[in-house]
C-alpha atoms as a PDB file:
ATOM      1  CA  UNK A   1      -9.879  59.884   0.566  1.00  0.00           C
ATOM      2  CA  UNK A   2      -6.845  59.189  -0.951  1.00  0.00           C
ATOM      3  CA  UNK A   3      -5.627  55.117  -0.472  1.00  0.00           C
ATOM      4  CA  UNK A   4      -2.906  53.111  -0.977  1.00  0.00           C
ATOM      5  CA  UNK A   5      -1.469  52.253  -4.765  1.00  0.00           C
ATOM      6  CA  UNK A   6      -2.383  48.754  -4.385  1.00  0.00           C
ATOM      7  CA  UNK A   7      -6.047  49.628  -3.357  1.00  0.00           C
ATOM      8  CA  UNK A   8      -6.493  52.212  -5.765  1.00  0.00           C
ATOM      9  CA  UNK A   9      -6.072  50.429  -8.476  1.00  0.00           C
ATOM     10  CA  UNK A  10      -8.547  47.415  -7.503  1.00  0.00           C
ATOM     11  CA  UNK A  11     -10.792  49.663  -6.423  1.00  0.00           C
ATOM     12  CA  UNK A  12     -10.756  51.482 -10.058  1.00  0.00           C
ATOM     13  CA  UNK A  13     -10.980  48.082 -11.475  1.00  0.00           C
ATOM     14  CA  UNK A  14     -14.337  46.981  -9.352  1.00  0.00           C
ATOM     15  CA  UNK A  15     -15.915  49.964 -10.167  1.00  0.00           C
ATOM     16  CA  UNK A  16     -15.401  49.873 -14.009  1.00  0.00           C
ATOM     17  CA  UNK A  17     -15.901  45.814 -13.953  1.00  0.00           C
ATOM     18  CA  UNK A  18     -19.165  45.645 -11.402  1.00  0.00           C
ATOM     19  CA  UNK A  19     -19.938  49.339 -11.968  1.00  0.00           C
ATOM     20  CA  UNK A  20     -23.598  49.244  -9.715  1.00  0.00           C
ATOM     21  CA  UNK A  21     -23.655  49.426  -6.244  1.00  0.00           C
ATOM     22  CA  UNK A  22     -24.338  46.336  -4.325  1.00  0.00           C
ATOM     23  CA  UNK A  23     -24.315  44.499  -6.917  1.00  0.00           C
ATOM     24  CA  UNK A  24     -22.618  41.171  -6.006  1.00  0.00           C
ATOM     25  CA  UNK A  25     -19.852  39.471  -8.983  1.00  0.00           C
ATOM     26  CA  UNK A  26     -17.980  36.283  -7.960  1.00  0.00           C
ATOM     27  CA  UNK A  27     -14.440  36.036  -8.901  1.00  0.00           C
ATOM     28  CA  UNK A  28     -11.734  34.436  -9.013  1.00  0.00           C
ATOM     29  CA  UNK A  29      -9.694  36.620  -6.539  1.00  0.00           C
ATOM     30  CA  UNK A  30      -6.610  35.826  -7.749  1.00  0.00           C
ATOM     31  CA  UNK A  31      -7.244  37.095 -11.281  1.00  0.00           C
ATOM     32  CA  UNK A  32      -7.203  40.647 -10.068  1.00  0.00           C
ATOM     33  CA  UNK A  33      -3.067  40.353  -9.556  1.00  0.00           C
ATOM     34  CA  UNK A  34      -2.324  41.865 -12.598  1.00  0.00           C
ATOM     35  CA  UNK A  35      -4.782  44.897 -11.865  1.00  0.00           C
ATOM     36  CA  UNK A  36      -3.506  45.114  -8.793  1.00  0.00           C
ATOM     37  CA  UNK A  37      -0.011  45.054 -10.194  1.00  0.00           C
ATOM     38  CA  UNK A  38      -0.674  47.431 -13.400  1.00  0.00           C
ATOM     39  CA  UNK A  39       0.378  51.033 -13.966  1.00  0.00           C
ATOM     40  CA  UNK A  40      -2.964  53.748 -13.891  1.00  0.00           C
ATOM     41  CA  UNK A  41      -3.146  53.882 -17.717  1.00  0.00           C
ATOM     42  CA  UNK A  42      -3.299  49.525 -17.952  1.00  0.00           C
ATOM     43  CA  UNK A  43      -5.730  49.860 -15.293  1.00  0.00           C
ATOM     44  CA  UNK A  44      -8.732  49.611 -17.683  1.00  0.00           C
ATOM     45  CA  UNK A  45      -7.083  47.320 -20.119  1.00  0.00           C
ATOM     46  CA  UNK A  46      -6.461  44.588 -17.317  1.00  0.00           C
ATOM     47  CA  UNK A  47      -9.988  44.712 -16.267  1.00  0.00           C
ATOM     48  CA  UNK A  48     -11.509  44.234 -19.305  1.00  0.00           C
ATOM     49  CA  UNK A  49      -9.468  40.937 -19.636  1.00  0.00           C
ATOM     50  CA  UNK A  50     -11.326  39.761 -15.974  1.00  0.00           C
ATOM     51  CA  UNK A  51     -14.417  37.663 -16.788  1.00  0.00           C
ATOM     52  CA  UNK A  52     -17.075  36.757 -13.406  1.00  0.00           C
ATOM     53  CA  UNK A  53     -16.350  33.361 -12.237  1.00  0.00           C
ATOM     54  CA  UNK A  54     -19.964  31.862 -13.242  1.00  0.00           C
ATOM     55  CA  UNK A  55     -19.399  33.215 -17.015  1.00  0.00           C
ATOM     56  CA  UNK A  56     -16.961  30.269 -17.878  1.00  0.00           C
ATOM     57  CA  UNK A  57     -14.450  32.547 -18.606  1.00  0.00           C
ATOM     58  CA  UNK A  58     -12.355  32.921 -15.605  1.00  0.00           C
ATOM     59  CA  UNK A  59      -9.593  30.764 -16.439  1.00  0.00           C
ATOM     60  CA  UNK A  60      -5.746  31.157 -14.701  1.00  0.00           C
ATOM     61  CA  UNK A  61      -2.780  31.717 -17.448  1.00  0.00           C
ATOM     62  CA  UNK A  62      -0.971  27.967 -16.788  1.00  0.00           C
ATOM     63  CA  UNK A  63       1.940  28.477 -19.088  1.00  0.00           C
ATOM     64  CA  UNK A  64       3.380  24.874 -18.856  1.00  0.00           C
ATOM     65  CA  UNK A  65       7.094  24.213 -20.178  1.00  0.00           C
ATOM     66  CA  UNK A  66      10.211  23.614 -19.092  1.00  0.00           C
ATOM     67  CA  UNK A  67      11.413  26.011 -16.367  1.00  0.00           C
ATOM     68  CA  UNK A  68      14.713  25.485 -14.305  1.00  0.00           C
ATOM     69  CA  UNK A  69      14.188  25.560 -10.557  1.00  0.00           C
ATOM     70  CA  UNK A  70      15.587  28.880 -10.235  1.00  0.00           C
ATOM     71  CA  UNK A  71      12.938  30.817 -12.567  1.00  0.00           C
ATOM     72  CA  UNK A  72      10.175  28.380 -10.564  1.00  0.00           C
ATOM     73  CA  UNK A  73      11.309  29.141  -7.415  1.00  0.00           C
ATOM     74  CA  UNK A  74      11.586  33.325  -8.218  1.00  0.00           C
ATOM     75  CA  UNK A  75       8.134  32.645 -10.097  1.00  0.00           C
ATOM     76  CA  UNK A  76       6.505  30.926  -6.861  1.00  0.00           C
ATOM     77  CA  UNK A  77       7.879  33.090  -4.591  1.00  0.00           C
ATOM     78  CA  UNK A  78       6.173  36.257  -6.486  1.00  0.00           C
ATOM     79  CA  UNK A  79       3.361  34.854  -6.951  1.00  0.00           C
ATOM     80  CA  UNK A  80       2.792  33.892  -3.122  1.00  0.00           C
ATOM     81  CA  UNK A  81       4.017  37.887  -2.610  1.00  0.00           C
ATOM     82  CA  UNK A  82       1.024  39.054  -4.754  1.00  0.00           C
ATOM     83  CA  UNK A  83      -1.547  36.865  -3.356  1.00  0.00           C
ATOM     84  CA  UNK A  84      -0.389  38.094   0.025  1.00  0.00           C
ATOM     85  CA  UNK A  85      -0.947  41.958  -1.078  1.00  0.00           C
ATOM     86  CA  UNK A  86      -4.342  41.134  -3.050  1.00  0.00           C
ATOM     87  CA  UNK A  87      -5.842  39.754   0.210  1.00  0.00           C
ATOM     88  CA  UNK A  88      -4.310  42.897   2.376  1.00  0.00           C
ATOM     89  CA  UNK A  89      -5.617  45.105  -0.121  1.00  0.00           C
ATOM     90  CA  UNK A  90      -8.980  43.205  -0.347  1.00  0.00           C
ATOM     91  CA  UNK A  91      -9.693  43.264   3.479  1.00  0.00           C
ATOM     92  CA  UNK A  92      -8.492  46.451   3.579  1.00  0.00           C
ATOM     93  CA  UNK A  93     -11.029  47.905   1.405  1.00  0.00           C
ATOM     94  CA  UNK A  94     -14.115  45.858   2.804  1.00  0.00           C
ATOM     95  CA  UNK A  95     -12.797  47.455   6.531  1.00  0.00           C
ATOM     96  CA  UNK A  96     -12.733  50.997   5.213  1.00  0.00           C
ATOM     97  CA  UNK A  97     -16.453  50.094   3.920  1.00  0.00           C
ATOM     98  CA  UNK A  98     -15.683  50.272   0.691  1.00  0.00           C
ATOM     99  CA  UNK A  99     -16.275  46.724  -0.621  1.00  0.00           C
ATOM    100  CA  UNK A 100     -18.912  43.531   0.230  1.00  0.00           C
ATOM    101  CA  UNK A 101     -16.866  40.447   0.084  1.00  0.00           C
ATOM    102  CA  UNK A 102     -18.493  36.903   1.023  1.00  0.00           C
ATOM    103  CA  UNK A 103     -15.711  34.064   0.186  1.00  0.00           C
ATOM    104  CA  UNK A 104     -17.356  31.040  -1.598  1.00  0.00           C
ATOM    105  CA  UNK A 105     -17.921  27.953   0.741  1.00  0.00           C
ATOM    106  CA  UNK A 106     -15.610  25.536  -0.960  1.00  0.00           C
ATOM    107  CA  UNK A 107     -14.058  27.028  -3.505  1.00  0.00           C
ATOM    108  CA  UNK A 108     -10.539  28.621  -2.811  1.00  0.00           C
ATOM    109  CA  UNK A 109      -9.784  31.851  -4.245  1.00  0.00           C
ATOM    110  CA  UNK A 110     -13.469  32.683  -5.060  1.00  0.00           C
ATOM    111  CA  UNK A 111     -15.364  35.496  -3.664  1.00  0.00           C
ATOM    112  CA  UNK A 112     -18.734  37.584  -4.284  1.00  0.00           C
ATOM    113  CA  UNK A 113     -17.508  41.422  -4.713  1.00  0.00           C
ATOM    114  CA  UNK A 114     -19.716  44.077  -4.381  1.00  0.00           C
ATOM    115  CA  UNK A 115     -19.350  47.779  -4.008  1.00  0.00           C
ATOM    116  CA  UNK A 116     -21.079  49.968  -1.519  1.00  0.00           C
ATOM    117  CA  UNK A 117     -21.882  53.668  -1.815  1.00  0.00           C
ATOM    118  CA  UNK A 118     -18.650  55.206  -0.823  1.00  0.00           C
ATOM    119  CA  UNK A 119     -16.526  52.644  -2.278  1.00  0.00           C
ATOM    120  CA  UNK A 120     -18.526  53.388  -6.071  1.00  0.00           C
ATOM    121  CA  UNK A 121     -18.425  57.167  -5.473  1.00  0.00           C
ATOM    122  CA  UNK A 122     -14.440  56.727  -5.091  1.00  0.00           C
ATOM    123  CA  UNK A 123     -14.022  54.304  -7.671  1.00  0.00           C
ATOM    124  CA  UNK A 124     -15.634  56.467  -9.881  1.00  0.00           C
ATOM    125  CA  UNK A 125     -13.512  59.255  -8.578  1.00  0.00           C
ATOM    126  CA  UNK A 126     -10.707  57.403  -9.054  1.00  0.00           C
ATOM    127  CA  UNK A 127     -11.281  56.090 -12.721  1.00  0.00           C
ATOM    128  CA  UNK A 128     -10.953  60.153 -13.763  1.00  0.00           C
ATOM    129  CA  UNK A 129      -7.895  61.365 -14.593  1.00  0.00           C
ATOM    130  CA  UNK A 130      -8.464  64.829 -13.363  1.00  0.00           C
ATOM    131  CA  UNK A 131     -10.367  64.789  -9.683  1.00  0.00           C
ATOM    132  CA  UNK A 132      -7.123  62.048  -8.079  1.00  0.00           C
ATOM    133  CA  UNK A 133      -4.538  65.128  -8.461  1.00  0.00           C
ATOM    134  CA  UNK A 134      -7.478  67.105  -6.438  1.00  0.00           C
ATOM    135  CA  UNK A 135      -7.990  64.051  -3.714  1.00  0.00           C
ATOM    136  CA  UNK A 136      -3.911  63.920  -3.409  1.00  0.00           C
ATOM    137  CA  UNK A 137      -3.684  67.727  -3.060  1.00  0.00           C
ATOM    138  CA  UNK A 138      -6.496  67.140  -0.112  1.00  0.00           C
ATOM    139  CA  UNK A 139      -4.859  65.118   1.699  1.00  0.00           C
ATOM    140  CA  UNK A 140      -1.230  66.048   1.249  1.00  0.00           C
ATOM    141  CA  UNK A 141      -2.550  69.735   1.936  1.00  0.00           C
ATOM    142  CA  UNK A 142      -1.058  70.544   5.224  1.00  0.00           C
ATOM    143  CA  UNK A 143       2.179  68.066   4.498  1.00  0.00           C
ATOM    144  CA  UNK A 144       5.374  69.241   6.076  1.00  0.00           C
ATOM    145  CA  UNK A 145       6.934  68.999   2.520  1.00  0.00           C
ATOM    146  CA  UNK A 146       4.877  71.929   1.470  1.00  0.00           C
ATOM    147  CA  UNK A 147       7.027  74.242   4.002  1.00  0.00           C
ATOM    148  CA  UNK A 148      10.242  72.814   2.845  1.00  0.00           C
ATOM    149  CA  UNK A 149       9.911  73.444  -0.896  1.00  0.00           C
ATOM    150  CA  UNK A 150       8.306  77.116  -0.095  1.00  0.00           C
ATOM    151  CA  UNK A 151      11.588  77.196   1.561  1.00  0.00           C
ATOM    152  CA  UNK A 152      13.429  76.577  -0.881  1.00  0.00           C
ATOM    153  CA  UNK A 153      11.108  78.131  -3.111  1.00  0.00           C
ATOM    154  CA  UNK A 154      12.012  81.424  -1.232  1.00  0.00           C
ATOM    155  CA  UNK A 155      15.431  81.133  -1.747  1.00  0.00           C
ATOM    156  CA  UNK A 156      15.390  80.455  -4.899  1.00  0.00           C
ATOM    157  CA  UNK A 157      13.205  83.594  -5.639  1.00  0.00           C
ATOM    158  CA  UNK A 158      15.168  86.013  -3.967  1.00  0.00           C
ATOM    159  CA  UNK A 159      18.410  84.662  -5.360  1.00  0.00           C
ATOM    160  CA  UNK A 160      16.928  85.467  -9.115  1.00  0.00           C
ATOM    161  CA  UNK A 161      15.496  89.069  -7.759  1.00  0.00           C
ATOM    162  CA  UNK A 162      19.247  89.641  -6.383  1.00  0.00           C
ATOM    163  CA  UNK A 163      20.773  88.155  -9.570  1.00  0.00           C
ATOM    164  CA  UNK A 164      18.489  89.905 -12.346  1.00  0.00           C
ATOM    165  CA  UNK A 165      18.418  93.519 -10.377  1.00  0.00           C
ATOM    166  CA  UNK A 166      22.420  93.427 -11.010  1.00  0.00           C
END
Protein backbone atom coordinates (compact mmCIF):
# COMPACT_ATOMS: atom_id res chain seq x y z
CA UNK A 1 0.00 0.00 0.00
CA UNK A 2 1.56 2.97 -0.88
CA UNK A 3 0.23 6.30 1.44
CA UNK A 4 0.47 9.71 1.51
CA UNK A 5 4.05 11.66 2.25
CA UNK A 6 2.78 12.95 5.40
CA UNK A 7 1.68 9.41 6.62
CA UNK A 8 4.59 7.71 5.47
CA UNK A 9 6.82 9.30 7.25
CA UNK A 10 4.96 9.01 10.80
CA UNK A 11 4.26 5.80 10.12
CA UNK A 12 8.21 5.03 9.57
CA UNK A 13 8.76 6.95 12.67
CA UNK A 14 6.16 4.74 14.98
CA UNK A 15 7.53 1.77 13.79
CA UNK A 16 11.27 2.53 14.49
CA UNK A 17 10.21 4.51 17.90
CA UNK A 18 7.42 1.79 19.34
CA UNK A 19 8.78 -0.96 17.07
CA UNK A 20 6.27 -4.02 18.75
CA UNK A 21 2.95 -4.43 17.81
CA UNK A 22 0.31 -3.31 20.14
CA UNK A 23 2.38 -2.02 22.17
CA UNK A 24 0.85 1.24 23.52
CA UNK A 25 3.56 4.69 23.93
CA UNK A 26 1.97 7.99 25.05
CA UNK A 27 3.12 11.06 23.39
CA UNK A 28 3.07 14.19 23.07
CA UNK A 29 1.37 14.36 19.59
CA UNK A 30 2.61 17.40 18.68
CA UNK A 31 6.27 16.41 18.92
CA UNK A 32 5.95 14.26 15.86
CA UNK A 33 5.73 17.73 13.54
CA UNK A 34 9.09 17.66 12.66
CA UNK A 35 8.90 13.85 11.58
CA UNK A 36 6.08 14.52 9.93
CA UNK A 37 7.72 17.47 8.26
CA UNK A 38 11.33 15.78 7.58
CA UNK A 39 12.82 14.55 4.32
CA UNK A 40 13.11 10.26 4.16
CA UNK A 41 16.83 10.32 5.09
CA UNK A 42 16.01 12.77 8.60
CA UNK A 43 13.31 10.42 9.13
CA UNK A 44 15.32 8.33 11.66
CA UNK A 45 17.27 11.18 13.05
CA UNK A 46 13.96 13.08 14.12
CA UNK A 47 12.68 10.09 15.84
CA UNK A 48 15.38 9.37 17.83
CA UNK A 49 15.09 12.98 19.26
CA UNK A 50 11.11 11.90 20.38
CA UNK A 51 11.14 10.71 24.02
CA UNK A 52 7.43 8.85 25.46
CA UNK A 53 5.55 11.34 27.38
CA UNK A 54 5.86 9.39 30.90
CA UNK A 55 9.88 9.33 30.43
CA UNK A 56 10.22 13.09 31.49
CA UNK A 57 11.68 13.83 28.43
CA UNK A 58 9.04 15.07 26.19
CA UNK A 59 9.57 18.63 26.43
CA UNK A 60 8.30 21.36 23.45
CA UNK A 61 11.34 23.63 21.94
CA UNK A 62 9.96 27.24 23.62
CA UNK A 63 12.55 29.46 22.07
CA UNK A 64 11.59 32.72 23.96
CA UNK A 65 13.03 36.20 22.60
CA UNK A 66 12.09 38.98 20.98
CA UNK A 67 10.13 38.33 17.76
CA UNK A 68 8.28 41.15 15.74
CA UNK A 69 4.63 40.40 15.09
CA UNK A 70 5.22 39.55 11.62
CA UNK A 71 7.72 36.45 12.24
CA UNK A 72 4.97 35.51 15.26
CA UNK A 73 2.20 35.74 13.25
CA UNK A 74 3.99 33.56 10.05
CA UNK A 75 5.36 31.32 13.05
CA UNK A 76 1.68 30.78 14.56
CA UNK A 77 0.12 30.44 11.53
CA UNK A 78 2.56 27.35 10.54
CA UNK A 79 2.44 25.94 13.39
CA UNK A 80 -1.54 25.77 13.54
CA UNK A 81 -0.99 24.36 9.61
CA UNK A 82 1.12 21.43 10.98
CA UNK A 83 -0.97 20.54 13.85
CA UNK A 84 -3.86 20.50 11.41
CA UNK A 85 -1.92 17.86 9.01
CA UNK A 86 -0.49 15.76 12.12
CA UNK A 87 -4.10 15.12 13.28
CA UNK A 88 -5.32 14.34 9.43
CA UNK A 89 -2.49 12.18 9.09
CA UNK A 90 -3.00 10.60 12.59
CA UNK A 91 -6.75 9.71 12.04
CA UNK A 92 -5.99 8.79 8.85
CA UNK A 93 -3.75 6.06 9.73
CA UNK A 94 -5.85 4.67 12.79
CA UNK A 95 -8.97 4.51 9.89
CA UNK A 96 -6.85 2.58 7.43
CA UNK A 97 -6.12 0.21 10.62
CA UNK A 98 -2.89 0.97 10.81
CA UNK A 99 -2.51 2.68 14.21
CA UNK A 100 -4.31 2.37 18.03
CA UNK A 101 -4.73 5.84 19.24
CA UNK A 102 -6.62 6.54 22.71
CA UNK A 103 -6.25 10.52 23.48
CA UNK A 104 -5.38 11.11 27.21
CA UNK A 105 -8.43 12.29 29.36
CA UNK A 106 -7.16 15.70 30.29
CA UNK A 107 -4.21 16.26 28.83
CA UNK A 108 -4.21 18.11 25.37
CA UNK A 109 -1.99 16.92 22.77
CA UNK A 110 -1.31 13.53 24.49
CA UNK A 111 -2.16 10.24 23.09
CA UNK A 112 -1.34 6.35 23.60
CA UNK A 113 0.09 5.11 20.02
CA UNK A 114 0.21 1.74 19.18
CA UNK A 115 0.76 -0.17 16.02
CA UNK A 116 -1.27 -3.03 14.74
CA UNK A 117 -0.18 -5.83 12.42
CA UNK A 118 -0.50 -4.21 9.10
CA UNK A 119 0.48 -0.88 10.18
CA UNK A 120 4.16 -2.65 11.69
CA UNK A 121 4.48 -4.83 8.57
CA UNK A 122 4.34 -1.39 6.48
CA UNK A 123 6.30 0.56 8.73
CA UNK A 124 8.82 -1.84 8.53
CA UNK A 125 8.40 -1.87 4.82
CA UNK A 126 8.65 1.51 4.72
CA UNK A 127 11.84 2.09 6.95
CA UNK A 128 13.84 0.05 3.87
CA UNK A 129 15.19 1.86 1.34
CA UNK A 130 14.77 -0.73 -1.30
CA UNK A 131 11.04 -2.51 -1.04
CA UNK A 132 9.11 1.59 -1.21
CA UNK A 133 10.43 1.89 -5.02
CA UNK A 134 8.69 -1.79 -5.31
CA UNK A 135 5.29 -0.61 -3.30
CA UNK A 136 5.30 2.73 -5.67
CA UNK A 137 5.89 0.65 -8.83
CA UNK A 138 2.66 -1.49 -7.43
CA UNK A 139 0.57 0.88 -7.26
CA UNK A 140 1.53 3.29 -10.01
CA UNK A 141 1.63 0.01 -12.25
CA UNK A 142 -1.24 0.49 -14.54
CA UNK A 143 -0.85 4.60 -14.35
CA UNK A 144 -1.83 6.37 -17.51
CA UNK A 145 1.68 8.03 -17.38
CA UNK A 146 3.22 4.73 -18.19
CA UNK A 147 1.50 4.91 -21.85
CA UNK A 148 2.55 8.43 -22.35
CA UNK A 149 6.29 8.07 -21.75
CA UNK A 150 6.25 4.56 -23.84
CA UNK A 151 4.95 7.03 -26.22
CA UNK A 152 7.32 9.06 -26.24
CA UNK A 153 9.65 6.44 -25.54
CA UNK A 154 8.69 5.09 -29.07
CA UNK A 155 9.40 8.06 -30.73
CA UNK A 156 12.29 8.66 -29.42
CA UNK A 157 13.57 5.11 -30.39
CA UNK A 158 12.69 5.14 -33.81
CA UNK A 159 13.99 8.65 -34.33
CA UNK A 160 17.69 7.26 -33.18
CA UNK A 161 17.11 3.89 -35.45
CA UNK A 162 16.23 6.47 -38.43
CA UNK A 163 19.09 8.81 -37.41
CA UNK A 164 22.00 6.15 -36.75
CA UNK A 165 20.95 3.82 -39.98
CA UNK A 166 21.87 7.15 -42.11
Amino acid sequence: MWLPKDERRLLQGYFLKIGDIDKETWFDTTLWIPVMRSKPSEVKDNTDKIKSYFSGGATKNNEQGNFDPQTMKVAVHQAIQDKNRLDVANKKLEQRGLLKIHKHQSEADVASISLTIAGYDLGRKYNSWWVPSGLWFAEYKDHWFWLVVGFLGGIIGALLVNWLSD
